[in-house]
N, C-alpha and C. Protein backbone atom coordinates (compact mmCIF):
# COMPACT_ATOMS: atom_id res chain seq x y z
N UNK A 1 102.91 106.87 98.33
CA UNK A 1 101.99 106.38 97.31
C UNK A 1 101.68 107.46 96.29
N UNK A 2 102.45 108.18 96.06
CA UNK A 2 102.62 109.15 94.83
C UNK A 2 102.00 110.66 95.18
N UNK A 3 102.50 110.97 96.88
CA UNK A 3 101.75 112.67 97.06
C UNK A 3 102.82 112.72 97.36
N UNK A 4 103.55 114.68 97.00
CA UNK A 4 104.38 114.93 97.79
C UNK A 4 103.95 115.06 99.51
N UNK A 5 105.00 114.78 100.00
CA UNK A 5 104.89 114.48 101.47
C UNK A 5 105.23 116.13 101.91
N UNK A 6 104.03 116.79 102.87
CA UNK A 6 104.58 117.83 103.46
C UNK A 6 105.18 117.96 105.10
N UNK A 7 105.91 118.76 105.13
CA UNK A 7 106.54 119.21 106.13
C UNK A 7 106.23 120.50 106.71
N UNK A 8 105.73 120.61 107.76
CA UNK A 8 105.46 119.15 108.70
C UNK A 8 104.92 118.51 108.08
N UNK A 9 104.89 117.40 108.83
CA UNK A 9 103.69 116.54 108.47
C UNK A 9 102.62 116.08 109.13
N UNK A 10 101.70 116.46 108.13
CA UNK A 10 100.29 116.88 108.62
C UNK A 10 99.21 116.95 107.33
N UNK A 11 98.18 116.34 107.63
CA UNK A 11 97.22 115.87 106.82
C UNK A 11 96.41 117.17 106.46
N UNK A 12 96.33 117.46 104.97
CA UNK A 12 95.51 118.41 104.60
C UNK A 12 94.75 118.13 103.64
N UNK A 13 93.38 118.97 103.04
CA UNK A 13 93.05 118.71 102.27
C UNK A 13 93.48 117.90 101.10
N UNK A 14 94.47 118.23 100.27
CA UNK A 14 95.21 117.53 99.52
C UNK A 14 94.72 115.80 99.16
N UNK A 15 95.00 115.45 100.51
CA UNK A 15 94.87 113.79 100.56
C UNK A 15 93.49 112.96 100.82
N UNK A 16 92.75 114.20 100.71
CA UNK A 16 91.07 113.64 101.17
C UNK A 16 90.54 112.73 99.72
N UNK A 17 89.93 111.68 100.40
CA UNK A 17 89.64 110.87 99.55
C UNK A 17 87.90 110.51 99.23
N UNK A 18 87.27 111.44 99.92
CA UNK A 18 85.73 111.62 100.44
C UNK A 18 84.95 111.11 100.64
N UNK A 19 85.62 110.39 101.37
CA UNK A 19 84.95 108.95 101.80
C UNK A 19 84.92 109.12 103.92
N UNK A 20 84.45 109.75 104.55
CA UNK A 20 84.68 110.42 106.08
C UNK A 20 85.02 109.85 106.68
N UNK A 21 84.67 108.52 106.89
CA UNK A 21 85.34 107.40 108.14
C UNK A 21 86.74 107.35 107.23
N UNK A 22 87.30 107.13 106.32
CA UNK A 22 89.02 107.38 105.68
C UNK A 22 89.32 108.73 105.75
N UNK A 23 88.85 109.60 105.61
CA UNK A 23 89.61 110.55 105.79
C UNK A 23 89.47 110.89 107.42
N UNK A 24 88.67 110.90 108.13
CA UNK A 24 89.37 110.88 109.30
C UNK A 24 90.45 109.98 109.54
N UNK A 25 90.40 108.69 109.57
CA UNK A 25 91.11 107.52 110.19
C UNK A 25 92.35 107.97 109.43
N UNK A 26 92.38 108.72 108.12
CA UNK A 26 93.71 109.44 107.56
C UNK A 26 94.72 110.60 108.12
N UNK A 27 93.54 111.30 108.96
CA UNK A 27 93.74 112.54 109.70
C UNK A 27 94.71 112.10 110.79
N UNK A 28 94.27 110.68 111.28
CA UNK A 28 94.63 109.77 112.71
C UNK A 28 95.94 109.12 112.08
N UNK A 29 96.30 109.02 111.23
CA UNK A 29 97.56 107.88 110.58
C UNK A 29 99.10 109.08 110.54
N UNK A 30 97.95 110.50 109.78
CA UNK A 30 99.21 111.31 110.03
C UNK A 30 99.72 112.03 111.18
N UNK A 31 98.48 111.91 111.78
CA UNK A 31 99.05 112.29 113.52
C UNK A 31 100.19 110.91 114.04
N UNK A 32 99.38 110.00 114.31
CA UNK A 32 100.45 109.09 115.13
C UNK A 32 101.97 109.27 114.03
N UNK A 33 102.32 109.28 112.60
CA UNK A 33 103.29 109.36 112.54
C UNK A 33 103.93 110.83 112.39
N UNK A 34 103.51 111.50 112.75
CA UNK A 34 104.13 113.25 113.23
C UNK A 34 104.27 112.69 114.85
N UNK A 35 103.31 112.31 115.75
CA UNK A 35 103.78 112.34 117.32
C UNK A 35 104.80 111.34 117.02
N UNK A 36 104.99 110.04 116.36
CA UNK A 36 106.37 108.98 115.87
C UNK A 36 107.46 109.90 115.85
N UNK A 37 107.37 110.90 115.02
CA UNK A 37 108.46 111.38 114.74
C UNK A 37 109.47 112.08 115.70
N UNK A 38 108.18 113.39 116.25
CA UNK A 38 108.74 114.04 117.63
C UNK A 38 108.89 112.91 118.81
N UNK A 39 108.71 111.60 118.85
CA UNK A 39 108.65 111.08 119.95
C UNK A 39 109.41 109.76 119.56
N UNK A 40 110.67 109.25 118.86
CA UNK A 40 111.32 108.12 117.99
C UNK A 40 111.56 107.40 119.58
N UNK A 41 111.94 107.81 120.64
CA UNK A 41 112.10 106.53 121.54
C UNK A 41 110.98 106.04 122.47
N UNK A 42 109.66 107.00 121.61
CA UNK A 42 108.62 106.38 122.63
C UNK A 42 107.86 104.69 122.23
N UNK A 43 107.98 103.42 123.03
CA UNK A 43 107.37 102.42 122.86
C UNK A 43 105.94 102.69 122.43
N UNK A 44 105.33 103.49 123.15
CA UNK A 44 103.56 103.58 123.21
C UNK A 44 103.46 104.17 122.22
N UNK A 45 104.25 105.47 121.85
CA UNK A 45 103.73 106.11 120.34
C UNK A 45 103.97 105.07 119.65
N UNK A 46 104.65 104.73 119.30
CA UNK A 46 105.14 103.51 118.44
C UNK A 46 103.97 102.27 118.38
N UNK A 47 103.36 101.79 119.22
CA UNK A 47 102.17 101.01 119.48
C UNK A 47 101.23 101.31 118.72
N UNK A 48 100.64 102.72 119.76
CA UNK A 48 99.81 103.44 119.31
C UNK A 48 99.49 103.52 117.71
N UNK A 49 100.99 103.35 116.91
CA UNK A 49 100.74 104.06 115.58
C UNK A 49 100.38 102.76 114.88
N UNK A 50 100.87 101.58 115.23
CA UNK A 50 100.70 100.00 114.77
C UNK A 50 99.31 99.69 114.83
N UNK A 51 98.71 99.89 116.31
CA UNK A 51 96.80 99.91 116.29
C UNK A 51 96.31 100.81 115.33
N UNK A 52 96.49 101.85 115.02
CA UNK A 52 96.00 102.97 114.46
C UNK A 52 96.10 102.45 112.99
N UNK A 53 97.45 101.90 112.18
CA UNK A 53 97.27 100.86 111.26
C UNK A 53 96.55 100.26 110.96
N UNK A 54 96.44 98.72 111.96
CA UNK A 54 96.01 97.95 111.82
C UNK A 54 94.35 98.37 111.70
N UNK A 55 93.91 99.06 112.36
CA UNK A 55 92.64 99.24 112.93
C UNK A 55 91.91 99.58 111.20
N UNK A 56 92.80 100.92 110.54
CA UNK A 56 92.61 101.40 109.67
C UNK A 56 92.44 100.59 108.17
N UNK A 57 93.37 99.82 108.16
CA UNK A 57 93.62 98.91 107.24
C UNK A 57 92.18 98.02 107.04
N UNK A 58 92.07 97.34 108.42
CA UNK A 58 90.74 96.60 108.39
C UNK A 58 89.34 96.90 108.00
N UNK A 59 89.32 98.86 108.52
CA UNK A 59 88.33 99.28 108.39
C UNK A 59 88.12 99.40 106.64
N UNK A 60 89.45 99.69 106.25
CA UNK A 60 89.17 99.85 104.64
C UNK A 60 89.11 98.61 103.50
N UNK A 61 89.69 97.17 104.50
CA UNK A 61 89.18 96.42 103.28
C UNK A 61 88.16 95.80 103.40
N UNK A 62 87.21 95.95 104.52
CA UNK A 62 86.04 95.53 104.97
C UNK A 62 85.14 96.39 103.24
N UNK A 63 85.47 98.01 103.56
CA UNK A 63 84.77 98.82 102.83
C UNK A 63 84.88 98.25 101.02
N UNK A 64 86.34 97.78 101.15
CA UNK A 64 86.73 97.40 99.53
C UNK A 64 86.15 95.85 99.60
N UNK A 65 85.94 95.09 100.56
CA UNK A 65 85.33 93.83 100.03
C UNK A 65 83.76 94.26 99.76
N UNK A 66 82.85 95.01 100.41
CA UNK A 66 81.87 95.11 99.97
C UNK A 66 81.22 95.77 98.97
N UNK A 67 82.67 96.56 98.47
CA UNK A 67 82.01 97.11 97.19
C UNK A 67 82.36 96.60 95.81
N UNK A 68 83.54 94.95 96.51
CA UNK A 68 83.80 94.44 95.52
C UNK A 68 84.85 95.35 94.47
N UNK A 69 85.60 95.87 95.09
CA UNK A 69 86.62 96.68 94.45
C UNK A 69 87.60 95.62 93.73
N UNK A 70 87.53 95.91 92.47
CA UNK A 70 88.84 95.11 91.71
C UNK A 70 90.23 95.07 91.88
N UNK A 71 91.13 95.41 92.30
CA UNK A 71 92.02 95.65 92.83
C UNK A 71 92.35 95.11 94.27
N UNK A 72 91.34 94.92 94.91
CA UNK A 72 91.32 94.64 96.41
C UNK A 72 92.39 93.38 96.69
N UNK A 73 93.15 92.87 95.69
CA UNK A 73 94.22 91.54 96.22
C UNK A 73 95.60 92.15 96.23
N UNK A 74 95.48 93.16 95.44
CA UNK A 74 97.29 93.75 95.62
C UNK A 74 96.94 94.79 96.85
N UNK A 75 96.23 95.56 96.65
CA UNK A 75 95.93 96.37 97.80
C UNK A 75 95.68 95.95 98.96
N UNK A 76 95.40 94.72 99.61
CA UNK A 76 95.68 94.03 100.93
C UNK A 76 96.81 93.76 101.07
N UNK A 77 97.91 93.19 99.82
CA UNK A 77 98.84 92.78 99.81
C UNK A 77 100.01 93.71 100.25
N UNK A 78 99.42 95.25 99.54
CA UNK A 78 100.26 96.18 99.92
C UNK A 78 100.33 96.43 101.66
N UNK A 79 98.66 96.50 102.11
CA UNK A 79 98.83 96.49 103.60
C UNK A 79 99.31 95.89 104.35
N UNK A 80 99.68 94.44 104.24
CA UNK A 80 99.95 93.41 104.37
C UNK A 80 101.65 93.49 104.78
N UNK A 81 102.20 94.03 104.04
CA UNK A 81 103.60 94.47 103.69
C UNK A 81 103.97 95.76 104.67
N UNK A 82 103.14 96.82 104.16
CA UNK A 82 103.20 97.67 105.57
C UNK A 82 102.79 97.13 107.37
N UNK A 83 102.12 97.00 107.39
CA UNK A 83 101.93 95.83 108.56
C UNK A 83 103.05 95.56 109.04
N UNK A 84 103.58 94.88 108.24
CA UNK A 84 105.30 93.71 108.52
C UNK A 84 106.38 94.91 109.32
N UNK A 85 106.81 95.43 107.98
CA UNK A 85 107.54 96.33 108.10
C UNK A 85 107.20 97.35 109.44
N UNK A 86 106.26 98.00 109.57
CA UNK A 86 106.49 98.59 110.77
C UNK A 86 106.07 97.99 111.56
N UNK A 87 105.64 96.73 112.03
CA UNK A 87 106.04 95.85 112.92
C UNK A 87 107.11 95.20 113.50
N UNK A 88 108.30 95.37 112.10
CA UNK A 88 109.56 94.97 112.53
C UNK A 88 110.25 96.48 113.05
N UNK A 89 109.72 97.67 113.52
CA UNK A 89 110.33 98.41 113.63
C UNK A 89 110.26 98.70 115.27
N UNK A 90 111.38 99.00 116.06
CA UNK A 90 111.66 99.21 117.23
C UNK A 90 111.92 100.62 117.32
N UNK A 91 111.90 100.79 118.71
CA UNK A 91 112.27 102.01 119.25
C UNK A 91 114.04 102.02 119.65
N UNK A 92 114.57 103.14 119.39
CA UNK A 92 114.22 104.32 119.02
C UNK A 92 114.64 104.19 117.27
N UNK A 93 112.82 105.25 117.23
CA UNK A 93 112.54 104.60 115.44
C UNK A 93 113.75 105.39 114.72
N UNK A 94 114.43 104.28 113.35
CA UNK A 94 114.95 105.41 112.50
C UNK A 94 114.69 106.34 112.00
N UNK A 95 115.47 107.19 111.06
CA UNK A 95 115.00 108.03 110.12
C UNK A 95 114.07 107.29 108.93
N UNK A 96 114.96 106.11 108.60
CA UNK A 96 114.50 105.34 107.19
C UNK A 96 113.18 104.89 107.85
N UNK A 97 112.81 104.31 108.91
CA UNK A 97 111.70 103.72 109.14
C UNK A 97 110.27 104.94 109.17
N UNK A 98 110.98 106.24 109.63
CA UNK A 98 109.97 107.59 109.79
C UNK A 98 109.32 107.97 107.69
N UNK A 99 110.72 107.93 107.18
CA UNK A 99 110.26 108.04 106.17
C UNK A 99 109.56 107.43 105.04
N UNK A 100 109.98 105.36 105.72
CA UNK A 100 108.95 104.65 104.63
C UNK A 100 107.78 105.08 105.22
N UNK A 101 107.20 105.40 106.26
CA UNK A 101 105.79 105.51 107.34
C UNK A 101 105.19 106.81 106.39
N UNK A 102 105.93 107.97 106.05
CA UNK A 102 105.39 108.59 105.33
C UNK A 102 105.50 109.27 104.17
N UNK A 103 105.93 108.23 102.95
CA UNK A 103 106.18 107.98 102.08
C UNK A 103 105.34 106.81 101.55
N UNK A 104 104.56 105.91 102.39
CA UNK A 104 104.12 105.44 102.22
C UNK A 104 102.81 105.53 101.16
């Protein structure tokens, strides 16, 4: 979504958005997909990183419906799409699937 992606990968200042419940739950998105990465044939990491999604996603358009954020219909839409996609993704994860995850 337009940051360079570092390597490792690992959440730093950089991506803080200062908002604390997102930037933690951000802190948590780039962990599960760094343990994804070191761990491509694990089922549970792989789970793990789908709840950690989903969980995240919800928590933030709860936050964007109540503040009435303008944008809030493509931006579900976008989650919406991520969702899919690494839902359709199995173990043992690709490369392409590691890199839409954080590229995202």
């Amino acid at each position: 979504m337009g940051f360079d992606i570092p390597e490792p990968y690992c959440w730093d200042e950089s991506f803080k958005v200062f908002y604390e419940q997102l930037d933690e739950e951000h802190r948590g998105l780039f962990k599960g997909i760094f343990d994804l990465d070191a761990n491509r044939g694990c089922a549970n990491t792989l789970k793990t990183l789908q709840n950690l999604v989903s969980a995240h996603f919800s928590a933030e358009e709860k936050m964007m419906t109540k503040a009435n954020y303008d944008s809030f219909a493509p931006h579900k839409a976008a989650h919406e799409e991520f969702v899919k996609t690494l839902g359709g993704v199995g173990t043992p994860v690709s490369d392409e699937s590691i890199n839409f995850a954080k590229n995202w």
